[in-house]
N, C-alpha and C. Protein backbone atom coordinates (compact mmCIF):
# COMPACT_ATOMS: atom_id res chain seq x y z
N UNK A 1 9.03 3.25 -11.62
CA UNK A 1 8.37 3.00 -10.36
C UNK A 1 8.76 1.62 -9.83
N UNK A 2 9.01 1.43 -8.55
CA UNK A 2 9.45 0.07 -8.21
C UNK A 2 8.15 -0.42 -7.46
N UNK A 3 8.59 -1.79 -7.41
CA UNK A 3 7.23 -2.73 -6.80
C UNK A 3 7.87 -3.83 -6.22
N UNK A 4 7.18 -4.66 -5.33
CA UNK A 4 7.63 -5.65 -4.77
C UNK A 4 6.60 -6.83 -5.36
N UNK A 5 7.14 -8.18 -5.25
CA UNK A 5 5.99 -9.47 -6.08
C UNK A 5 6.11 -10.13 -4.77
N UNK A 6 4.17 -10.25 -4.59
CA UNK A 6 3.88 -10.86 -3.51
C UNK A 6 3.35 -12.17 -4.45
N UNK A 7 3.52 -13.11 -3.36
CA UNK A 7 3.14 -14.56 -3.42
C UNK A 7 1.99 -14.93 -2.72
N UNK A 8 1.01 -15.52 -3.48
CA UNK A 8 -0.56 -16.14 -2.74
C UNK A 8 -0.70 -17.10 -3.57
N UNK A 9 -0.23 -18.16 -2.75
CA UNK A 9 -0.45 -19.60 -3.14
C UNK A 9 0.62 -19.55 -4.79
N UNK A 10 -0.37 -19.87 -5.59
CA UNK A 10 0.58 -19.95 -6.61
C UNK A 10 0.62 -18.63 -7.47
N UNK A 11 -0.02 -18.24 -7.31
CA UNK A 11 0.12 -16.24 -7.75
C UNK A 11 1.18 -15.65 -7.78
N UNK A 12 2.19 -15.17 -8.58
CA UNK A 12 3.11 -14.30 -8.09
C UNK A 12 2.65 -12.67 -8.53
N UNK A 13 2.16 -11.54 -8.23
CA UNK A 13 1.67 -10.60 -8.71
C UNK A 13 2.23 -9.74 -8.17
N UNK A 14 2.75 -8.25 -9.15
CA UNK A 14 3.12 -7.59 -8.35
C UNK A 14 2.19 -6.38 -7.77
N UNK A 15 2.81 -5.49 -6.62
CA UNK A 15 2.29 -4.84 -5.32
C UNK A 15 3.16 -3.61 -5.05
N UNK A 16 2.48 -2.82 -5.14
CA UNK A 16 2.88 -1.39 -4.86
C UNK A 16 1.74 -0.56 -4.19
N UNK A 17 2.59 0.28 -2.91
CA UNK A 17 1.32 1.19 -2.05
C UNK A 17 1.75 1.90 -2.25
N UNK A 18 1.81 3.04 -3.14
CA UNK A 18 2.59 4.43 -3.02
C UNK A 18 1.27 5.19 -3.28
N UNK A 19 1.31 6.46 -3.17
CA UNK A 19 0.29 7.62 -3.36
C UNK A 19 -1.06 6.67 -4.00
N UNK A 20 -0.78 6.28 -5.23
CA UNK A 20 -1.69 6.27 -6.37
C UNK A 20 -2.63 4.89 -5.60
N UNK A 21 -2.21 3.65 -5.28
CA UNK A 21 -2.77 2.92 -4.51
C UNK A 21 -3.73 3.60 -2.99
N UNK A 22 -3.21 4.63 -2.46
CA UNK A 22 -3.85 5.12 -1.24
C UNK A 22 -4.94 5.69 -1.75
N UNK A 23 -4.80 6.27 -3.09
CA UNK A 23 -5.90 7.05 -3.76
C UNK A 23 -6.85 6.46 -4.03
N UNK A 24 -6.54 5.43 -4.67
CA UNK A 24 -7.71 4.55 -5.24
C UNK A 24 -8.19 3.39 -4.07
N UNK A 25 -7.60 3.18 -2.93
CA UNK A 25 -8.42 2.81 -1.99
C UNK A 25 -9.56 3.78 -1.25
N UNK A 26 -9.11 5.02 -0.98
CA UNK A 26 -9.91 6.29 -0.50
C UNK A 26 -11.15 6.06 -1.65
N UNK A 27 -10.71 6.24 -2.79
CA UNK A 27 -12.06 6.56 -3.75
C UNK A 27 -12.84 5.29 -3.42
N UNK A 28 -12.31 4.16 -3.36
CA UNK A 28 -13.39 2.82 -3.34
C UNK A 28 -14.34 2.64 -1.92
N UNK A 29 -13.64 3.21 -0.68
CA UNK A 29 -14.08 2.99 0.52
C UNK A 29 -14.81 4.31 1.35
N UNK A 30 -13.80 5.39 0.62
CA UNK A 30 -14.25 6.58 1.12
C UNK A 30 -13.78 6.99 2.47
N UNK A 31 -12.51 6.38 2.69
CA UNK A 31 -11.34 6.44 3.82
C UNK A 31 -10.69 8.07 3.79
N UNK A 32 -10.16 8.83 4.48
CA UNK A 32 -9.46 9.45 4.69
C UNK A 32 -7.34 8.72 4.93
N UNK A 33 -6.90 9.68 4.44
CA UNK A 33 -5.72 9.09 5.03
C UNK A 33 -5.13 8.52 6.27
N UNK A 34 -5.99 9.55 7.16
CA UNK A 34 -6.35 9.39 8.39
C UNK A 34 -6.69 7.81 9.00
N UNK A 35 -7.40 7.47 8.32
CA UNK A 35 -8.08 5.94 8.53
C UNK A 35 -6.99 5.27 8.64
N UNK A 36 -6.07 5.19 7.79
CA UNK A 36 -5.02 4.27 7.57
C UNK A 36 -4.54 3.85 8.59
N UNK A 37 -4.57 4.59 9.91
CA UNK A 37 -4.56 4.41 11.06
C UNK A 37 -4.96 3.76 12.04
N UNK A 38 -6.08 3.45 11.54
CA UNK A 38 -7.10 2.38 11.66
C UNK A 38 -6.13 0.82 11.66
N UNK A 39 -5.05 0.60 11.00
CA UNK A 39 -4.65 -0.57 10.69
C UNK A 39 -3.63 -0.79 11.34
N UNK A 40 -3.02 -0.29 11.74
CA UNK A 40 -2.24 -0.49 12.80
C UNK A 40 -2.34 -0.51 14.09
N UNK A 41 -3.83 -0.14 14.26
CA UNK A 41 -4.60 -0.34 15.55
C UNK A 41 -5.37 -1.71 15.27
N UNK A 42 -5.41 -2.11 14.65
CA UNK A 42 -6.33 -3.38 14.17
C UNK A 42 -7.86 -3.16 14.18
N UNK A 43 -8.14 -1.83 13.83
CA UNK A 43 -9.67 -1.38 13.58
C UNK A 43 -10.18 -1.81 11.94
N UNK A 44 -9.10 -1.78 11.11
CA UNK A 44 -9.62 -1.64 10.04
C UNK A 44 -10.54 -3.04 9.83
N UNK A 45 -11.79 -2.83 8.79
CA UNK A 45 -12.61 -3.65 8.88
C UNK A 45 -12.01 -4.98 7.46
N UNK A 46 -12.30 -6.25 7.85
CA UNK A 46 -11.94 -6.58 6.98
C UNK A 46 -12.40 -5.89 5.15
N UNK A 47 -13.38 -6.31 4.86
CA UNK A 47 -13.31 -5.70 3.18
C UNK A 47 -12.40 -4.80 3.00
N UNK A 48 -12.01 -3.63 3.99
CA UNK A 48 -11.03 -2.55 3.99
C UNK A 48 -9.79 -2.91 3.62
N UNK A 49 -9.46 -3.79 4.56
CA UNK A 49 -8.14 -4.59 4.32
C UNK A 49 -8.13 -5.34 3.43
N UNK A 50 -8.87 -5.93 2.54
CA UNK A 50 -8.82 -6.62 1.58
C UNK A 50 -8.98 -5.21 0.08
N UNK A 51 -9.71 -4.78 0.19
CA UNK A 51 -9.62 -3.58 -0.81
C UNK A 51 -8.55 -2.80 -0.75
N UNK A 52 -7.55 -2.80 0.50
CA UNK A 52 -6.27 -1.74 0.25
C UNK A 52 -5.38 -2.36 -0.12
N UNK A 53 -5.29 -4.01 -0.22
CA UNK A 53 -4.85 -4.76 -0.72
C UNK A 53 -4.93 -4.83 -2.29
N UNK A 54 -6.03 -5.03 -2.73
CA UNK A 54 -6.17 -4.91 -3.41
C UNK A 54 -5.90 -3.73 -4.62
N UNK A 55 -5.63 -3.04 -4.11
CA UNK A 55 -5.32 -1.15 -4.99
C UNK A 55 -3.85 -1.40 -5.22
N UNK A 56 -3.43 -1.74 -3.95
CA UNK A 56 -2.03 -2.08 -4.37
C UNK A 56 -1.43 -3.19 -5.14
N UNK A 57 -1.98 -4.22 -5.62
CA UNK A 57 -2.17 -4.95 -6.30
C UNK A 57 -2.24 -4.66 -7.54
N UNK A 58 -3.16 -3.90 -7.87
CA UNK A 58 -3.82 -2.90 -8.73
C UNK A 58 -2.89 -2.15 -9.22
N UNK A 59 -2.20 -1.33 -8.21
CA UNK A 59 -1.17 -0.32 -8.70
C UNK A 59 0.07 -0.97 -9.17
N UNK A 60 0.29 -2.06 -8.39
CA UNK A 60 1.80 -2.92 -8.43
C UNK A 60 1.65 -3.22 -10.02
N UNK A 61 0.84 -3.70 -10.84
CA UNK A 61 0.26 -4.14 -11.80
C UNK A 61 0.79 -2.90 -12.86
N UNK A 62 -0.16 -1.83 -12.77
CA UNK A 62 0.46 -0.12 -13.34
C UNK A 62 1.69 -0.01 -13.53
N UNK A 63 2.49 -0.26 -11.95
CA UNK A 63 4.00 0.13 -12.24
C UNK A 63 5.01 -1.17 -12.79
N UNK A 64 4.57 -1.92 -12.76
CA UNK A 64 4.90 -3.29 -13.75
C UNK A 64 4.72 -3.18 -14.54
N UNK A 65 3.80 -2.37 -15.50
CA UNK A 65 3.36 -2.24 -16.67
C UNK A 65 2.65 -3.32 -17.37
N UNK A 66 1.77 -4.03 -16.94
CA UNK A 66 1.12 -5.37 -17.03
C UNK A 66 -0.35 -5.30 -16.67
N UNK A 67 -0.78 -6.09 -17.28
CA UNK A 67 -2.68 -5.56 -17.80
C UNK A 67 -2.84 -6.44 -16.64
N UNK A 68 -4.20 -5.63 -15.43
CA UNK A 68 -4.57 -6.02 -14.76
C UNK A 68 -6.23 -6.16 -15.05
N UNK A 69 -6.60 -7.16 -14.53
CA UNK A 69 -8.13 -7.58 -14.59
C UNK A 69 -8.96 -8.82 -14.16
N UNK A 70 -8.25 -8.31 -12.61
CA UNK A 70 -8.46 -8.89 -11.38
C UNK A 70 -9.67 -8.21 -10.76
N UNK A 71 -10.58 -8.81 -10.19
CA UNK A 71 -11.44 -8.29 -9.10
C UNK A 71 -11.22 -8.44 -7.95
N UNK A 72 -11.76 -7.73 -7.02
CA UNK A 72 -11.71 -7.75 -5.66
C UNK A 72 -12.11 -8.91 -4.83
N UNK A 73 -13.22 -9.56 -5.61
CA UNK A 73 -13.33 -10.92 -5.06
C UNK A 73 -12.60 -11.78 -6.02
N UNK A 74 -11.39 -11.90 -6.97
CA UNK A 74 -10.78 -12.78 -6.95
C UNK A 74 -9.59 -13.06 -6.05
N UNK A 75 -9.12 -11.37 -6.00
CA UNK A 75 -7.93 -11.53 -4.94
C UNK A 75 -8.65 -12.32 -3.86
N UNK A 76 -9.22 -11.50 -3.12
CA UNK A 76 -9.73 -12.21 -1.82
C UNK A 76 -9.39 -13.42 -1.70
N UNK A 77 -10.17 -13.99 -2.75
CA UNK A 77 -10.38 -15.32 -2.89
C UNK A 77 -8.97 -16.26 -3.01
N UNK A 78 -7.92 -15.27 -3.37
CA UNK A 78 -6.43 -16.33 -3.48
C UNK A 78 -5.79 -16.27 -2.38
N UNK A 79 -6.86 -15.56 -1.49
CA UNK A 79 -6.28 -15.73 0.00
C UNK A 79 -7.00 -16.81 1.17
N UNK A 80 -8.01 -17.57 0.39
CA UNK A 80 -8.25 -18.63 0.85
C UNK A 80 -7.08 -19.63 1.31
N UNK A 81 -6.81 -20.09 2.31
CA UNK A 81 -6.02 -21.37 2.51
C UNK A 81 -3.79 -20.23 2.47
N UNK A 82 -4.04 -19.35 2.18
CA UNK A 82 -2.76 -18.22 2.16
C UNK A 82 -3.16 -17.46 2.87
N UNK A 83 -3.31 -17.52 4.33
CA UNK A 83 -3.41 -16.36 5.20
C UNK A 83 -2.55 -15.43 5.44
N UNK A 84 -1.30 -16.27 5.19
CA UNK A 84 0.06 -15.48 5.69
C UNK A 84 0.87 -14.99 5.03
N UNK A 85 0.26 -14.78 3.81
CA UNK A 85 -0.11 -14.16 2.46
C UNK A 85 -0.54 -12.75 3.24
N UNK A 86 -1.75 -12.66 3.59
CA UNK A 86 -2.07 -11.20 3.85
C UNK A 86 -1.02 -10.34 4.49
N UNK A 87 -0.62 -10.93 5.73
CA UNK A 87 0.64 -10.63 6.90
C UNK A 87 1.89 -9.96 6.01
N UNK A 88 2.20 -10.79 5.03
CA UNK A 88 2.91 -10.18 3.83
C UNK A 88 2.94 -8.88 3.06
N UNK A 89 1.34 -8.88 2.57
CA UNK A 89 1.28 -7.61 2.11
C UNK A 89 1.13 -6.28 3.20
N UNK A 90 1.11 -6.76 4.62
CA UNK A 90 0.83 -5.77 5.31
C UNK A 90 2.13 -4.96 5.51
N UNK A 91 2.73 -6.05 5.86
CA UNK A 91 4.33 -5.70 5.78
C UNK A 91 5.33 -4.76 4.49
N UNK A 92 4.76 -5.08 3.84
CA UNK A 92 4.68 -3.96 2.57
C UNK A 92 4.46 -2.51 1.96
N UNK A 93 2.89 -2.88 2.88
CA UNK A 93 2.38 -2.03 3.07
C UNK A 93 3.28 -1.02 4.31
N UNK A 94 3.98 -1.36 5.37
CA UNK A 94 4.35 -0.87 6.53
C UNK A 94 5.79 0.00 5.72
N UNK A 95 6.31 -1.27 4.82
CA UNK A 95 7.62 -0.22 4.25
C UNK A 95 7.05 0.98 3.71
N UNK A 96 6.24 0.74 2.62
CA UNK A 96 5.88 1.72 1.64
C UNK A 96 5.67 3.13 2.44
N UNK A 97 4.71 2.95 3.99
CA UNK A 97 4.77 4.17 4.45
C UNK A 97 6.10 4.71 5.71
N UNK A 98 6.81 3.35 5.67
CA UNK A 98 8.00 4.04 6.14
C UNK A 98 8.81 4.69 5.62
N UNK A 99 8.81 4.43 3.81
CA UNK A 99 9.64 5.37 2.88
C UNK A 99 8.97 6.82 2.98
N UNK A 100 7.95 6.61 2.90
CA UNK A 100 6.71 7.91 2.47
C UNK A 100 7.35 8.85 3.88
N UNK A 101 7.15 8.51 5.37
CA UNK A 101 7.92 9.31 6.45
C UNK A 101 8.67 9.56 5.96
N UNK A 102 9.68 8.91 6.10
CA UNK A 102 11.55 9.16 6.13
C UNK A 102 11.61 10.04 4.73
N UNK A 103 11.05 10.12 3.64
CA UNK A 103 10.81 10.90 2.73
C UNK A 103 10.28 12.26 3.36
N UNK A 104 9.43 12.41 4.50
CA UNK A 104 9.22 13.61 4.70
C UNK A 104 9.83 14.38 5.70
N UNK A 105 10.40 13.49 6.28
CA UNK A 105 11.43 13.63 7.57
C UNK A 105 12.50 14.49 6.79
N UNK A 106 12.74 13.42 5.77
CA UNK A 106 14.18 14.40 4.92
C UNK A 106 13.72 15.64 4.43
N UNK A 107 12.77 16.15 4.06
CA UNK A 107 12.31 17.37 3.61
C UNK A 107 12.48 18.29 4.70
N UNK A 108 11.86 17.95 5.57
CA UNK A 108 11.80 19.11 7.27
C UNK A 108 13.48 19.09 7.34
N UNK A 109 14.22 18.12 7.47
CA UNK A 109 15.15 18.65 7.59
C UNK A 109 16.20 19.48 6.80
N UNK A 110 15.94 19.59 5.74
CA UNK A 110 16.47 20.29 4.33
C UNK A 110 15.86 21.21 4.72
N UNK A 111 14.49 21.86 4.67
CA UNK A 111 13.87 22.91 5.15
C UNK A 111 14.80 23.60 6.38
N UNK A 112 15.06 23.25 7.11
CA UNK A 112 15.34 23.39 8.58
C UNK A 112 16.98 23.93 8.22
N UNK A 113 17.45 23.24 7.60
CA UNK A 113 19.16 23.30 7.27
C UNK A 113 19.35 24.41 6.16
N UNK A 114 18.16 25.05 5.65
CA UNK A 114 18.65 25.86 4.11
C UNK A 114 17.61 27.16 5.49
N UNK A 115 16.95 27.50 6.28
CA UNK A 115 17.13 28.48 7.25
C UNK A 115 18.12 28.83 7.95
N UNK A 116 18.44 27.63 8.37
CA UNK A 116 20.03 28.25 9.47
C UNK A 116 20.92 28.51 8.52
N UNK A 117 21.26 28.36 6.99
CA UNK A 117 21.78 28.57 6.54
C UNK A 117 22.02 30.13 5.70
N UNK A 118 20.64 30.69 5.75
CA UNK A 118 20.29 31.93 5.52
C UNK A 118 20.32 32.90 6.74
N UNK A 119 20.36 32.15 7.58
CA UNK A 119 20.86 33.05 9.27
C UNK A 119 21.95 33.56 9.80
């Protein structure tokens, strides 16, 4: 599993949003995928944004293979005085679901190309 290492202040930790992070933000907040939508509109509420942060954090940790046992108010908290720190992980966050599209984009079109191909 790959991950990216975000920087907050002197933190280097790593960060991954793939499936398993979206999951475990849904279970903590009780979001739909749907919501996620929310953040690119700039609806999402802060704790939200700090908890989806946090999962991925969480997860980045998993696919690093490295014992996590961080809380939600410590992250937060290393974003005191590292604002642009958050901006970071959002951006991250923005790849992770641009792979996740273009991952499904390529499917429809494989789909699409193995019909005309049976035609």
């Amino acid at each position: 599993m790959t991950y990216e290492i975000i920087e907050i202040g002197e933190h280097k930790l790593p960060i991954r949003f793939g499936f398993n992070a979206l999951r475990k933000y849904s279970l903590k907040t009780g979001s739909t995928l749907n919501d996620l939508n929310k953040l690119a509109n700039g609806e999402m509420t802060f704790n939200d944004a700090f908890v989806l942060i946090y999962a991925g954090i969480e997860d980045g940790h998993r696919a690093a293979k490295q014992d996590f046992r961080l809380t939600v108010d410590e992250v937060t908290d290393m974003f005191d005085g590292n604002i642009e720190s958050m901006e970071e992980c959002f951006e991250i966050l923005g790849r992770a679901m641009g792979t996740m599209e273009g991952d499904k984009a390529k499917k429809r079109l494989a789909k699409r190309a193995k019909r005309k191909a049976k035609s």
